[in-house]
N, C-alpha and C. Protein backbone atom coordinates (compact mmCIF):
# COMPACT_ATOMS: atom_id res chain seq x y z
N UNK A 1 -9.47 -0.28 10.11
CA UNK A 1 -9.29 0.10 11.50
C UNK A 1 -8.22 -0.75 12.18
N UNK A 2 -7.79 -1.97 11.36
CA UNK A 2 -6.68 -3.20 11.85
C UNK A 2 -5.70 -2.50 12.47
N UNK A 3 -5.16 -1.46 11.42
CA UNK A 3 -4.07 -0.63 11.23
C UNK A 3 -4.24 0.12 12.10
N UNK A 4 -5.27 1.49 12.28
CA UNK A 4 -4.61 2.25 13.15
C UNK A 4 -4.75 1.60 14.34
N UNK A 5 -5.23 0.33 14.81
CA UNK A 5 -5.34 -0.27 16.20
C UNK A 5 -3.65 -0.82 15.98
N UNK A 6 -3.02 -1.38 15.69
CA UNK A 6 -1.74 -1.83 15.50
C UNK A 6 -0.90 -0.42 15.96
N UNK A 7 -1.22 0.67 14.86
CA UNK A 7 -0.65 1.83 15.03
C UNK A 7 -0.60 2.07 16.81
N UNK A 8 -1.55 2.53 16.97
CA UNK A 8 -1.68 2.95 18.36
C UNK A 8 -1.14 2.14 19.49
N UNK A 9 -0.87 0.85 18.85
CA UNK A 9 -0.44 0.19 20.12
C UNK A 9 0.75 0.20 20.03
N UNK A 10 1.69 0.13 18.95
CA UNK A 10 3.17 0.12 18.56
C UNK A 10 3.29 1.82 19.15
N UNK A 11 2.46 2.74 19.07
CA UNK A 11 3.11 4.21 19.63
C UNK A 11 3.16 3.95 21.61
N UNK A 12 2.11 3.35 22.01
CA UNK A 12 2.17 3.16 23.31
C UNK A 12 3.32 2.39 23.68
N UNK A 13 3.68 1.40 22.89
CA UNK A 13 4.86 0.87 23.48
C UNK A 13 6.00 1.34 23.44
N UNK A 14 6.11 2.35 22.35
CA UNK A 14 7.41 3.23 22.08
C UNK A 14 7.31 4.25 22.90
N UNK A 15 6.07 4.78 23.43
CA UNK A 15 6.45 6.07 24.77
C UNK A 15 6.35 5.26 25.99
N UNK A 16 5.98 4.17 26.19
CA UNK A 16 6.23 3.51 27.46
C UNK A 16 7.88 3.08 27.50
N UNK A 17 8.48 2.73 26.68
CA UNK A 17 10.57 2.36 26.49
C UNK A 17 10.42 3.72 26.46
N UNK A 18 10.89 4.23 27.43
CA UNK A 18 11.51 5.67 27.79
C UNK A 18 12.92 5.80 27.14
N UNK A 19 13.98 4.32 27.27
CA UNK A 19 14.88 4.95 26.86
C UNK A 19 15.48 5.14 25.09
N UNK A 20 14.04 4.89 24.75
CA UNK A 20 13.99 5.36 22.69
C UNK A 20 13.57 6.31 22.32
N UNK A 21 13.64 7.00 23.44
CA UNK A 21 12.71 8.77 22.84
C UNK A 21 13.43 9.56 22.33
N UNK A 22 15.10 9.19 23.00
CA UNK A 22 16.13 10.10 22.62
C UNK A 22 16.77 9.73 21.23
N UNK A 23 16.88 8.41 20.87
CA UNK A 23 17.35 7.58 19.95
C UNK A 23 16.35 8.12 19.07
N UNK A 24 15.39 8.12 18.87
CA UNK A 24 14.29 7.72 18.20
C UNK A 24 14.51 10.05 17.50
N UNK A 25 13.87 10.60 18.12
CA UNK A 25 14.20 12.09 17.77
C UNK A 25 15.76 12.22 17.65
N UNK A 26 16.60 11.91 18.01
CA UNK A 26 17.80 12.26 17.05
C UNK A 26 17.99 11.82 16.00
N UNK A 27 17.11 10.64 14.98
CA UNK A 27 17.38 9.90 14.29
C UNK A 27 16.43 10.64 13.38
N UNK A 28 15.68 11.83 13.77
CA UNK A 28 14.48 11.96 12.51
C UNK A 28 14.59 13.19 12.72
N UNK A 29 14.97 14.02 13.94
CA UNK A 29 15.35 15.46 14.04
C UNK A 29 15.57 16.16 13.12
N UNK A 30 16.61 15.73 12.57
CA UNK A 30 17.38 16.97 10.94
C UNK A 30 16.47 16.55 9.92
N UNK A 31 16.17 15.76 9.95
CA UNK A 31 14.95 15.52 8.54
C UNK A 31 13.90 15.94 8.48
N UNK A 32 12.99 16.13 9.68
CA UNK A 32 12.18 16.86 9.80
C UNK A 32 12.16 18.38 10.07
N UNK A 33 13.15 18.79 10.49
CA UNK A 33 13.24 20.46 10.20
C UNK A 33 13.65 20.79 9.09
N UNK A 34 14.33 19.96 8.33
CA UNK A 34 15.10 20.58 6.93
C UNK A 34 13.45 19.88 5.75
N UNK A 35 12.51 19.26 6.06
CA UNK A 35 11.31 19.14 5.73
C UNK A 35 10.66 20.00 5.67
N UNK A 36 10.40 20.65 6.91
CA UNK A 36 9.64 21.72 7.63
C UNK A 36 10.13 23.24 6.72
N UNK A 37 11.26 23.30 6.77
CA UNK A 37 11.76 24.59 6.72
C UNK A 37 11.95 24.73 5.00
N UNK A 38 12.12 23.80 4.50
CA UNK A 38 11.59 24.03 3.07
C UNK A 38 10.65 24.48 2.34
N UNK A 39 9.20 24.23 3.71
CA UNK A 39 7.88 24.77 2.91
C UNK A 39 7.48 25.59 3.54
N UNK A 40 8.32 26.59 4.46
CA UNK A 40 7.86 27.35 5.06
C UNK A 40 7.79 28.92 3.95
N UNK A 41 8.09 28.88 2.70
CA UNK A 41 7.31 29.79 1.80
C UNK A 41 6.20 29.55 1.52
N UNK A 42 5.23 28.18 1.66
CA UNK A 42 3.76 27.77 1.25
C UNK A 42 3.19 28.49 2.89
N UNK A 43 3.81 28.23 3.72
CA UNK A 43 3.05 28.86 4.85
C UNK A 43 3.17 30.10 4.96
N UNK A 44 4.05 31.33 4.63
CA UNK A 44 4.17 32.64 4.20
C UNK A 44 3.11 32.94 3.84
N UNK A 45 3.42 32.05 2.54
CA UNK A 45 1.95 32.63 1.16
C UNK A 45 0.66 32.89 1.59
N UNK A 46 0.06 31.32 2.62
CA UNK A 46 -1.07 30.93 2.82
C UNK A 46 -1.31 32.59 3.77
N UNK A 47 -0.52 32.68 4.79
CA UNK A 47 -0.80 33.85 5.26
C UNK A 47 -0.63 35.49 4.97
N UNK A 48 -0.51 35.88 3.24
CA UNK A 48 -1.07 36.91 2.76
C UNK A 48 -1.98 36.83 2.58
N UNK A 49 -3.35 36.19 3.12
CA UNK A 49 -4.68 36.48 3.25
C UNK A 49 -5.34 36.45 4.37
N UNK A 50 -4.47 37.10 5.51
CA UNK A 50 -4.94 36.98 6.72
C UNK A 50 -5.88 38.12 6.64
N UNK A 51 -7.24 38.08 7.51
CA UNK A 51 -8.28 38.63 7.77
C UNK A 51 -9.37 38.17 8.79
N UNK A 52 -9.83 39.36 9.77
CA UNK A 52 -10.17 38.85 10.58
C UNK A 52 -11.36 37.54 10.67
N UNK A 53 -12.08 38.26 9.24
CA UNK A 53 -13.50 36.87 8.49
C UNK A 53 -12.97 35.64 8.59
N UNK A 54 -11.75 35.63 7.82
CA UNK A 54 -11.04 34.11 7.35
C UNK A 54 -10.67 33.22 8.65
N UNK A 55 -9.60 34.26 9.73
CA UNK A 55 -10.31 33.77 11.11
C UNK A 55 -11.18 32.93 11.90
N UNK A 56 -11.90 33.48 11.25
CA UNK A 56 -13.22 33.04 12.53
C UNK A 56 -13.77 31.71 11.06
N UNK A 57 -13.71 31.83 9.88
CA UNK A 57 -14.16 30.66 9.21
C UNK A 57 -12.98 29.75 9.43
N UNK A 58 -11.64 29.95 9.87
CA UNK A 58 -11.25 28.90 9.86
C UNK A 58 -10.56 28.18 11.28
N UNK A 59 -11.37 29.35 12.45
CA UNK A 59 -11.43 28.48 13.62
C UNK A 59 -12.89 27.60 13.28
N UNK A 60 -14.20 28.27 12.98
CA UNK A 60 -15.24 27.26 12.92
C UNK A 60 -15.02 25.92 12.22
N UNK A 61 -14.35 25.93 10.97
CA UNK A 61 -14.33 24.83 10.37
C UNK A 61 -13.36 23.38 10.88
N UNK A 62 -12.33 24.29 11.82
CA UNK A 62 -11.41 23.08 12.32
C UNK A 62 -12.14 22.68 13.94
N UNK A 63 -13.01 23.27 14.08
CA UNK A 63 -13.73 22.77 15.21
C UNK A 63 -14.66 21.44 14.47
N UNK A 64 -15.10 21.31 13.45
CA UNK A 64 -15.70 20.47 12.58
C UNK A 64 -15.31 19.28 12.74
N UNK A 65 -13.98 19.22 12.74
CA UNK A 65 -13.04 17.80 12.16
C UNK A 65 -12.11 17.04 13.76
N UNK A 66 -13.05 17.86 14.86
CA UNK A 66 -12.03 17.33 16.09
C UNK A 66 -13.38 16.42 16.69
N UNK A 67 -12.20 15.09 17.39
CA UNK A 67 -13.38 14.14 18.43
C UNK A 67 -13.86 14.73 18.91
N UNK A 68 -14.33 16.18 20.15
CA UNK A 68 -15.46 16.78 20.64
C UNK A 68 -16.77 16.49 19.21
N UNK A 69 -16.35 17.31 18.28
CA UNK A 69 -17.72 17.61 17.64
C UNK A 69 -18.23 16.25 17.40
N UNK A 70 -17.37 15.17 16.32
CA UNK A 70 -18.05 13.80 16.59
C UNK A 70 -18.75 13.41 17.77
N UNK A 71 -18.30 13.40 19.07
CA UNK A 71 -18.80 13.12 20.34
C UNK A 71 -20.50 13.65 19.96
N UNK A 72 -20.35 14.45 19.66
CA UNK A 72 -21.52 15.18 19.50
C UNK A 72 -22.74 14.35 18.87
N UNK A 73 -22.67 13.78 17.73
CA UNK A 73 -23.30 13.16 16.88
C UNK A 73 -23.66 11.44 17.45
N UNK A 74 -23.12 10.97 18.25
CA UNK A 74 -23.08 9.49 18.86
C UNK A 74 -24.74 9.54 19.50
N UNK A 75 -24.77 10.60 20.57
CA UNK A 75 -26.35 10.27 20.92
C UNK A 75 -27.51 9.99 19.79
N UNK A 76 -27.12 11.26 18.81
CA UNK A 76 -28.36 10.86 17.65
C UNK A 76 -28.06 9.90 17.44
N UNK A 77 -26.83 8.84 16.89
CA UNK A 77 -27.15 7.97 16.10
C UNK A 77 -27.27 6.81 17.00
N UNK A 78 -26.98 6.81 17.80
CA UNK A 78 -28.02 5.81 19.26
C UNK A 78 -29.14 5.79 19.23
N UNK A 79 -30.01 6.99 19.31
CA UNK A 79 -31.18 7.48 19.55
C UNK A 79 -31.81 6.96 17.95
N UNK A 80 -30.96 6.66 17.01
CA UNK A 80 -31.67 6.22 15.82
C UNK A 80 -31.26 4.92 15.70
N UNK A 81 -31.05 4.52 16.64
CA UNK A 81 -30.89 2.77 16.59
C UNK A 81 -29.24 2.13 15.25
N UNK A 82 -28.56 3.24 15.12
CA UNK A 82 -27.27 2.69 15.02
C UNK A 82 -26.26 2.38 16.24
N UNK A 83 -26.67 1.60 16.69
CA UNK A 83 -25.60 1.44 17.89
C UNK A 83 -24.35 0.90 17.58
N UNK A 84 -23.98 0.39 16.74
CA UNK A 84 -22.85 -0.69 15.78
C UNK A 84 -22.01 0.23 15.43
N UNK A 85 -22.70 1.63 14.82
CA UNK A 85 -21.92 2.40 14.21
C UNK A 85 -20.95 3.39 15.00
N UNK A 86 -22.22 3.42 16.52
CA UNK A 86 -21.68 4.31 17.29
C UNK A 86 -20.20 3.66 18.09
N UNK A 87 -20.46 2.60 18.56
CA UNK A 87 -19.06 1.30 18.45
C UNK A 87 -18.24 1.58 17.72
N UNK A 88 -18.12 1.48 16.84
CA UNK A 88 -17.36 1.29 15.55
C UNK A 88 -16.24 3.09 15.64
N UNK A 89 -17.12 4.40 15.91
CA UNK A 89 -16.88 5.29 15.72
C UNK A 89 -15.78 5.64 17.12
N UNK A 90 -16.64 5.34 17.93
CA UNK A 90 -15.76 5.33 19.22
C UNK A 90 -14.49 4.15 19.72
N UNK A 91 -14.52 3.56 18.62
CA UNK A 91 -12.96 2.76 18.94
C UNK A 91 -12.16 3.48 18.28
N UNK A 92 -12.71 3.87 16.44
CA UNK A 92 -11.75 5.12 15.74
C UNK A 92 -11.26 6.18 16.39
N UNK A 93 -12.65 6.83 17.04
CA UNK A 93 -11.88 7.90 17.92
C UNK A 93 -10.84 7.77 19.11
N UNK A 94 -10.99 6.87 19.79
CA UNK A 94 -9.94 6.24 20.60
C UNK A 94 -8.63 6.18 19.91
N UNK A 95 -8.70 4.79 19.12
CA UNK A 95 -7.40 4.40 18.41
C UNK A 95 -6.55 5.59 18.19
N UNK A 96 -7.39 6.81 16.79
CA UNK A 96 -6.73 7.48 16.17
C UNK A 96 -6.81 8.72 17.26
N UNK A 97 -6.89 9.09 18.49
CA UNK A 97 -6.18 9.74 19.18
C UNK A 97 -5.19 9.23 19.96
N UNK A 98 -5.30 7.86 20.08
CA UNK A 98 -4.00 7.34 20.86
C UNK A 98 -2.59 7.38 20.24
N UNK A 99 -2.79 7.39 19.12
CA UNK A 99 -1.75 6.62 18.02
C UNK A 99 -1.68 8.53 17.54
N UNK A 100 -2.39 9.57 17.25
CA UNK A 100 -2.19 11.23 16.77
C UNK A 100 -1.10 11.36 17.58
N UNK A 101 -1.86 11.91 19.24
CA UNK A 101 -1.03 12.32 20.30
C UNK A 101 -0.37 11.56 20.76
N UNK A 102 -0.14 10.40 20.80
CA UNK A 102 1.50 9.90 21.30
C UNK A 102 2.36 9.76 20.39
N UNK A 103 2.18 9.89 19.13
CA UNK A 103 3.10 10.19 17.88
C UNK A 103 3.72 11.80 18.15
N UNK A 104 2.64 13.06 18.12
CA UNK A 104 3.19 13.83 18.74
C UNK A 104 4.18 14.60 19.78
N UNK A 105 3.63 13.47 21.18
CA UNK A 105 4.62 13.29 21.87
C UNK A 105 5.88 12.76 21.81
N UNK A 106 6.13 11.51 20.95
CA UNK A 106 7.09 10.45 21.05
C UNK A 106 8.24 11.04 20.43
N UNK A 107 7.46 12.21 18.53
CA UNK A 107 8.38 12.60 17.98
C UNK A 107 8.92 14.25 17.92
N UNK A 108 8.01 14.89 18.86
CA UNK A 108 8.22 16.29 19.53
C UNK A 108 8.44 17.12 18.06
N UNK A 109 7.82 16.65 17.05
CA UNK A 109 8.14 17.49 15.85
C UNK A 109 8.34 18.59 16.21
N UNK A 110 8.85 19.74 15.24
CA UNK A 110 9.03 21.31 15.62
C UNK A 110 7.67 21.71 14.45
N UNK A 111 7.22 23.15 15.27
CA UNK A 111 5.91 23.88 14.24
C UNK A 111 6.92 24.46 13.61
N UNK A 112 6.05 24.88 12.62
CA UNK A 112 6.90 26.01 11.24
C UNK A 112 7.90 26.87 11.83
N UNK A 113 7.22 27.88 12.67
CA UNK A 113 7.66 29.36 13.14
C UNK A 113 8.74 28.80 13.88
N UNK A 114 8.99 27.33 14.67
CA UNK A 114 10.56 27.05 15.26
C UNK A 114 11.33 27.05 14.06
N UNK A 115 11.15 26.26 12.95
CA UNK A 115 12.08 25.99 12.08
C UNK A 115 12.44 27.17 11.60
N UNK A 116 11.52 28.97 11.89
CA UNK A 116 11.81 30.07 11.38
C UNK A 116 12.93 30.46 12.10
N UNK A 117 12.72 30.31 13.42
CA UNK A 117 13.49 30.86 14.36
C UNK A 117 14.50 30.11 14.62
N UNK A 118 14.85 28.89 14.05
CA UNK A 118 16.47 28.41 13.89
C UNK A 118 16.51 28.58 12.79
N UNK A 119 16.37 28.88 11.76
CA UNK A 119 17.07 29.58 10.55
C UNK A 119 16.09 30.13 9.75
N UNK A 120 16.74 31.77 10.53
CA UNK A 120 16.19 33.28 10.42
C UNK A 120 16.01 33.52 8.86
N UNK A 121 15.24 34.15 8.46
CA UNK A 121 15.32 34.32 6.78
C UNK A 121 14.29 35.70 6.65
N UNK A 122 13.83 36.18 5.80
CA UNK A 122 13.51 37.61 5.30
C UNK A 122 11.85 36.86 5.33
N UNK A 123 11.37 35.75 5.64
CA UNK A 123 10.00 35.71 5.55
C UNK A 123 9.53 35.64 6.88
N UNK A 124 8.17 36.17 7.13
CA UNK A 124 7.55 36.13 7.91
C UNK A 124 6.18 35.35 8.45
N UNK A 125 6.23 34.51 9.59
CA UNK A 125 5.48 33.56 9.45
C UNK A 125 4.52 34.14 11.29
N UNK A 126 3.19 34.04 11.34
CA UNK A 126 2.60 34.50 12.99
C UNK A 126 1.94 33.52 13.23
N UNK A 127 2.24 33.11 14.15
CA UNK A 127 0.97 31.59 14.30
C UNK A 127 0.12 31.90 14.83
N UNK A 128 -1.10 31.88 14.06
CA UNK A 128 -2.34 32.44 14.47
C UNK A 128 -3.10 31.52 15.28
N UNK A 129 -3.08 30.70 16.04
CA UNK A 129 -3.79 29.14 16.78
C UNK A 129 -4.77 30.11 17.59
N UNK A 130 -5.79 29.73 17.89
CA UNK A 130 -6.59 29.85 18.53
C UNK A 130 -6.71 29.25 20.09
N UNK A 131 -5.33 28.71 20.13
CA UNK A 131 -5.31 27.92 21.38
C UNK A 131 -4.58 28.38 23.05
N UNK A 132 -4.29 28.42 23.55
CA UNK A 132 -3.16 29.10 24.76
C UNK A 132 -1.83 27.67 24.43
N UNK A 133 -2.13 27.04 24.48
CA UNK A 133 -1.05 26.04 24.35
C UNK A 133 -0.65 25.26 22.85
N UNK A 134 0.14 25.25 22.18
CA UNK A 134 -0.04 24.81 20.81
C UNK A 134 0.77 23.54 21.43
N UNK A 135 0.61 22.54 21.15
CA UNK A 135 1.45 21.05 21.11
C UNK A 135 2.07 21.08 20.32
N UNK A 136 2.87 19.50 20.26
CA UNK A 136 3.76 19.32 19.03
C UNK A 136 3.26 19.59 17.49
N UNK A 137 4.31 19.31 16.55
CA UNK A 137 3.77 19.54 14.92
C UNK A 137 2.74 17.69 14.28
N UNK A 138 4.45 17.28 13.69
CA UNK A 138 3.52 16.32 13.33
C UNK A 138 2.97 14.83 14.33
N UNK A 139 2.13 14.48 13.84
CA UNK A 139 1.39 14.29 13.01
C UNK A 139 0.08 15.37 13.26
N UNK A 140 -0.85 16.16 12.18
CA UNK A 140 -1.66 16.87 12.20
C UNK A 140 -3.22 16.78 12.77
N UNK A 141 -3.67 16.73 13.79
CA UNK A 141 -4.74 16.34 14.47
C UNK A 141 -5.85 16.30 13.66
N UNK A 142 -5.62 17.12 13.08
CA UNK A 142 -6.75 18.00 12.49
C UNK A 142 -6.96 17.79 10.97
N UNK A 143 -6.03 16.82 10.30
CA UNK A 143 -5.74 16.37 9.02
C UNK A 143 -5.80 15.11 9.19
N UNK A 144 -5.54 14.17 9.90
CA UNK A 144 -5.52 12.88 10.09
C UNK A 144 -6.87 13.04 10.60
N UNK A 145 -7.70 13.73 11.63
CA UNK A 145 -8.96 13.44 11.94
C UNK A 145 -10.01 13.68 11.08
N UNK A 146 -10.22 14.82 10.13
CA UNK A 146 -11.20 14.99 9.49
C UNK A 146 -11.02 13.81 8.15
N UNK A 147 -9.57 13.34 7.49
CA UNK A 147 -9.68 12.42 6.75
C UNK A 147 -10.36 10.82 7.45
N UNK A 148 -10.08 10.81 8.07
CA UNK A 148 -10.69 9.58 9.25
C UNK A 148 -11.56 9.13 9.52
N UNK A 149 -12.30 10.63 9.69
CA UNK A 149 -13.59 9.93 10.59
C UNK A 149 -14.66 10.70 9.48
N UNK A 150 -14.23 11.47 8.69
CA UNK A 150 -15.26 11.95 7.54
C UNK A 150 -14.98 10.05 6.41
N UNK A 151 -14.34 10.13 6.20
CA UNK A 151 -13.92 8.87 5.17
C UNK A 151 -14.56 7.61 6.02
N UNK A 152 -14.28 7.27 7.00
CA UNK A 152 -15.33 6.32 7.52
C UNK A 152 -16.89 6.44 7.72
N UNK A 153 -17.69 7.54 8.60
CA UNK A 153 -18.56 7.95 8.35
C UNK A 153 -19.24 7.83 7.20
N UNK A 154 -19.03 8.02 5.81
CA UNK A 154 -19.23 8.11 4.58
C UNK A 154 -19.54 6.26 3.75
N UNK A 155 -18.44 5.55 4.57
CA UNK A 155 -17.80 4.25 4.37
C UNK A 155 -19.02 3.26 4.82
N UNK A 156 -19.20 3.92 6.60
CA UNK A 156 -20.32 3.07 7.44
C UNK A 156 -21.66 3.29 6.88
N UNK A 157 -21.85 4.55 6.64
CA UNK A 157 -23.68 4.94 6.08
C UNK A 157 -23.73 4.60 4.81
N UNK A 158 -22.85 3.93 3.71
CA UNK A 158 -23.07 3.50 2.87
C UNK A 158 -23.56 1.86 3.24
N UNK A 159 -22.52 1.57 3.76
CA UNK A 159 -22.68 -0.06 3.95
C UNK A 159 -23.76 -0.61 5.30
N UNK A 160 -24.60 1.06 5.46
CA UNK A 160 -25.55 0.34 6.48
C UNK A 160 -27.07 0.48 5.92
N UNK A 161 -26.44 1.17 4.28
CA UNK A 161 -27.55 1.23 3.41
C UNK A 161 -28.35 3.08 3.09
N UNK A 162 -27.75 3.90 4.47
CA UNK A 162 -27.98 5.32 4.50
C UNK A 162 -27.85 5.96 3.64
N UNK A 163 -26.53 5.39 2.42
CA UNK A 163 -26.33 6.12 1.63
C UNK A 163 -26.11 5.21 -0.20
N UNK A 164 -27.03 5.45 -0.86
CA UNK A 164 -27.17 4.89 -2.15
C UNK A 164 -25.58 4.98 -2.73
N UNK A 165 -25.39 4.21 -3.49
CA UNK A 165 -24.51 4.05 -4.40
C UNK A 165 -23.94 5.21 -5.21
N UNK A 166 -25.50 5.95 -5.82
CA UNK A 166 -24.84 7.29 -6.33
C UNK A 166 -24.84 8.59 -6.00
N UNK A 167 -24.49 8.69 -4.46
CA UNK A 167 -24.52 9.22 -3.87
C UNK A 167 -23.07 9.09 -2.90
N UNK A 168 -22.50 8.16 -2.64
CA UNK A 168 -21.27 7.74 -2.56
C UNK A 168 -20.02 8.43 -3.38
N UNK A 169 -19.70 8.88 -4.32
CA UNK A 169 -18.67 9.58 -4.21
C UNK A 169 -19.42 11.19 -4.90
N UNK A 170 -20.28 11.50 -4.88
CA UNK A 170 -20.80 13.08 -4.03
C UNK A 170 -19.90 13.34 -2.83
N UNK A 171 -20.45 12.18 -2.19
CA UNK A 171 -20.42 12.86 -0.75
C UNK A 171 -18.21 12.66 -0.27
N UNK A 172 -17.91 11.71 -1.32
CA UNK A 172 -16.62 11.72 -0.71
C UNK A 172 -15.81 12.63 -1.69
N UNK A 173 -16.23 13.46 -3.02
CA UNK A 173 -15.80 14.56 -3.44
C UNK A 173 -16.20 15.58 -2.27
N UNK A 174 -16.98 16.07 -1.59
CA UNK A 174 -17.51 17.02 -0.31
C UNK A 174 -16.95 16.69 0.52
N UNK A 175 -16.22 15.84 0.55
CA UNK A 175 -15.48 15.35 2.43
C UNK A 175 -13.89 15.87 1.38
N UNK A 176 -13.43 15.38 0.65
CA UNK A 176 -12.25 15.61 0.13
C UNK A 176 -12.03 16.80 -0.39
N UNK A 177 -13.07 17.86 -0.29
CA UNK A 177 -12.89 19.31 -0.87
C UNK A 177 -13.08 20.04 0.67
N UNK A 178 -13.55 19.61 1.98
CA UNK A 178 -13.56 20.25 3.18
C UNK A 178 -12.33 19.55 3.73
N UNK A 179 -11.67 18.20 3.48
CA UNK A 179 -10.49 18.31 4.07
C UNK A 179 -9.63 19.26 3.49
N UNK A 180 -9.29 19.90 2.50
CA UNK A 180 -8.16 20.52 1.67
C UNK A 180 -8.03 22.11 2.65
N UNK A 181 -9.55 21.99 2.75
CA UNK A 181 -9.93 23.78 3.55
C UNK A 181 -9.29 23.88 4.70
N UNK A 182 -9.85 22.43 5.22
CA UNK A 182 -8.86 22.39 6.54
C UNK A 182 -7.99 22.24 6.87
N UNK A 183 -7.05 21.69 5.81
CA UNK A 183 -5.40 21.87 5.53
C UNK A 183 -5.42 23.29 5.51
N UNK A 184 -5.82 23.74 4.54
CA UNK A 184 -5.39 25.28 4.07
C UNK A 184 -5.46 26.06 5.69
N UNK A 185 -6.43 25.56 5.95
CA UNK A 185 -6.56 26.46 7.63
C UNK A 185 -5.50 26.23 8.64
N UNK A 186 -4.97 25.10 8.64
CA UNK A 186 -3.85 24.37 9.53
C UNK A 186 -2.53 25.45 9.09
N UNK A 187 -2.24 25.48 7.42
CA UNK A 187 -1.66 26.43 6.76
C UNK A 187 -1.58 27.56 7.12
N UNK A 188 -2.71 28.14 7.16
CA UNK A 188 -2.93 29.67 7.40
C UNK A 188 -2.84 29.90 8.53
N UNK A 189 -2.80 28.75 9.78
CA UNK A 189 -2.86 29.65 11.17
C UNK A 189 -0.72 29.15 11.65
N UNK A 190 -0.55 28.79 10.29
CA UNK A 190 0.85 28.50 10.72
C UNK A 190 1.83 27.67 11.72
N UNK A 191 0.42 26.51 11.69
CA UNK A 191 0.44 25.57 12.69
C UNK A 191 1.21 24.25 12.16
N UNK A 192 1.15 23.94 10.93
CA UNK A 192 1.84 22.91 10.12
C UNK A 192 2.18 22.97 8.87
N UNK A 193 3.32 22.43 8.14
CA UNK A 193 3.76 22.34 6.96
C UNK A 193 2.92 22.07 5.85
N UNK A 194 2.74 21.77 4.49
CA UNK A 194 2.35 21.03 3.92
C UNK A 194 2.36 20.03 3.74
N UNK A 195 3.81 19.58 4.01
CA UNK A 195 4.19 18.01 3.89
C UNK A 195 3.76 17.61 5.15
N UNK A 196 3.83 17.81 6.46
CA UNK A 196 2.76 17.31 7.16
C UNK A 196 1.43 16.74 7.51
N UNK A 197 0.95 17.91 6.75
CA UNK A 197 -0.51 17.72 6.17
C UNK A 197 -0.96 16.51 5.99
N UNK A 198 0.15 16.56 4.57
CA UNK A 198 -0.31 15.13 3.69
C UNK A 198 0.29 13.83 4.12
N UNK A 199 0.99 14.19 4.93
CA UNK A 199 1.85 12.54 5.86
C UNK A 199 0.32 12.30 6.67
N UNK A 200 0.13 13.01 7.22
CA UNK A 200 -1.32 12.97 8.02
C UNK A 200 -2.31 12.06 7.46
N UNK A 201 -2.61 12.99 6.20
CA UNK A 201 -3.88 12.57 5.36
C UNK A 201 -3.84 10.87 4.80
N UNK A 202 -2.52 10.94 4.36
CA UNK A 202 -1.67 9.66 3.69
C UNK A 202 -2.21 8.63 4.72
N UNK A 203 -2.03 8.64 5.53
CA UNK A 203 -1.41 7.92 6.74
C UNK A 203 -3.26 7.49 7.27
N UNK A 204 -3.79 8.50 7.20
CA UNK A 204 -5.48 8.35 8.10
C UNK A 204 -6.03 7.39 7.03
N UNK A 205 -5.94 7.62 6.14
CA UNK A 205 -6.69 7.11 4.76
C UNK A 205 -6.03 6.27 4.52
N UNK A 206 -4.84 5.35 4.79
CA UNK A 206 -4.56 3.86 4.22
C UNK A 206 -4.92 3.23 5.87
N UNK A 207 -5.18 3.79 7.26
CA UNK A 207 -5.11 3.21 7.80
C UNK A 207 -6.97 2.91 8.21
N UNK A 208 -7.97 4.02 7.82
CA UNK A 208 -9.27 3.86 7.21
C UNK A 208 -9.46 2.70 6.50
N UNK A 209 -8.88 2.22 5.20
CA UNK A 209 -9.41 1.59 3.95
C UNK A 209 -8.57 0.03 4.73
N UNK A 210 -7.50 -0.19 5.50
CA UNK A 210 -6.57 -1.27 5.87
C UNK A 210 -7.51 -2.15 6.12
């Protein structure tokens, strides 16, 4: 948690110097669309299986992996006398939204379907978001959070004794086979790259284990 607390504070200080926002996105601009726009055939693909079922399973499942639903879970584990954990959970959630969304902000990534629409090509990409407002691209909310706070969760109820030894990587093969879904869903609603994804995932998970 060293890390993403470091993280988050090095992003606050870089959107508070107003005048590095411009420096800072012209310097990563072309790399990240010519990133973007490379894997925008994996996001094509993902969406020849659009259907209205897949839809609705893969708005439910990315509702799974956002701070609301955690929020959710803090009273029980109060109410069961983890209060340490609930601490512990709510600085993560803090940190790693401070340090998500002002990364977002700071680096105004472009989503897929921009990188379509500055260079037009014979594929077709619909961003299916469930949202009225889509924000920036990277870093992936929704990939950095479910690796995060599923991988800690897993981390804390082991080491508070909740969870036996062999039972420990069960449960983090099941967290690492529902993050992939929820990539794939991020995929399919044409909201982020692949290589995004995994800058995300990369990034939640060394700053988890730091």
């Amino acid at each position: 948690m060293a890390a993403t607390a470091a993280l988050a504070v090095l992003v606050v200080l870089l959107n508070i110097i107003s005048p590095l926002h411009k420096p800072i996105r012209r310097l990563i601009r072309d790399s990240l669309n010519a990133h973007i726009s490379q894997q925008l055939g994996l996001v094509a693909w993902a969406q020849q299986f659009t259907h209205p079922m897949l839809d609705k399973a893969v708005f439910l499942s990315a509702a799974t992996v956002t701070i609301e639903f955690y929020l959710l879970l803090l009273p029980v584990l109060a109410w069961c006398g983890y209060a340490h954990l609930v601490a512990m959970l709510v600085a993560l959630m803090a940190l790693q939204a401070q340090a998500v969304f002002g990364l977002k902000d700071l680096l105004e990534s472009p989503r897929p379907a921009d990188c379509l629409k500055a260079a037009p090509s014979s594929l077709v990409i619909t961003v299916r978001d469930y949202s009225g407002d889509i924000e920036d691209g990277l870093p992936s909310a929704h990939c950095s959070g479910s690796v995060a706070l599923l991988l800690y969760c897993i981390e804390a109820a082991a080491a508070a004794g909740l969870v036996s030894s062999g039972w420990r990587l069960p449960l983090q093969l099941a967290a690492a086979a529902w993050v992939a879904w929820v990539a794939f869903g991020r995929l399919y609603l044409a909201v982020h790259s692949p290589g995004e994804q995994l800058d995300s995932e990369c990034a939640a998970c060394a700053a988890v284990h730091a």
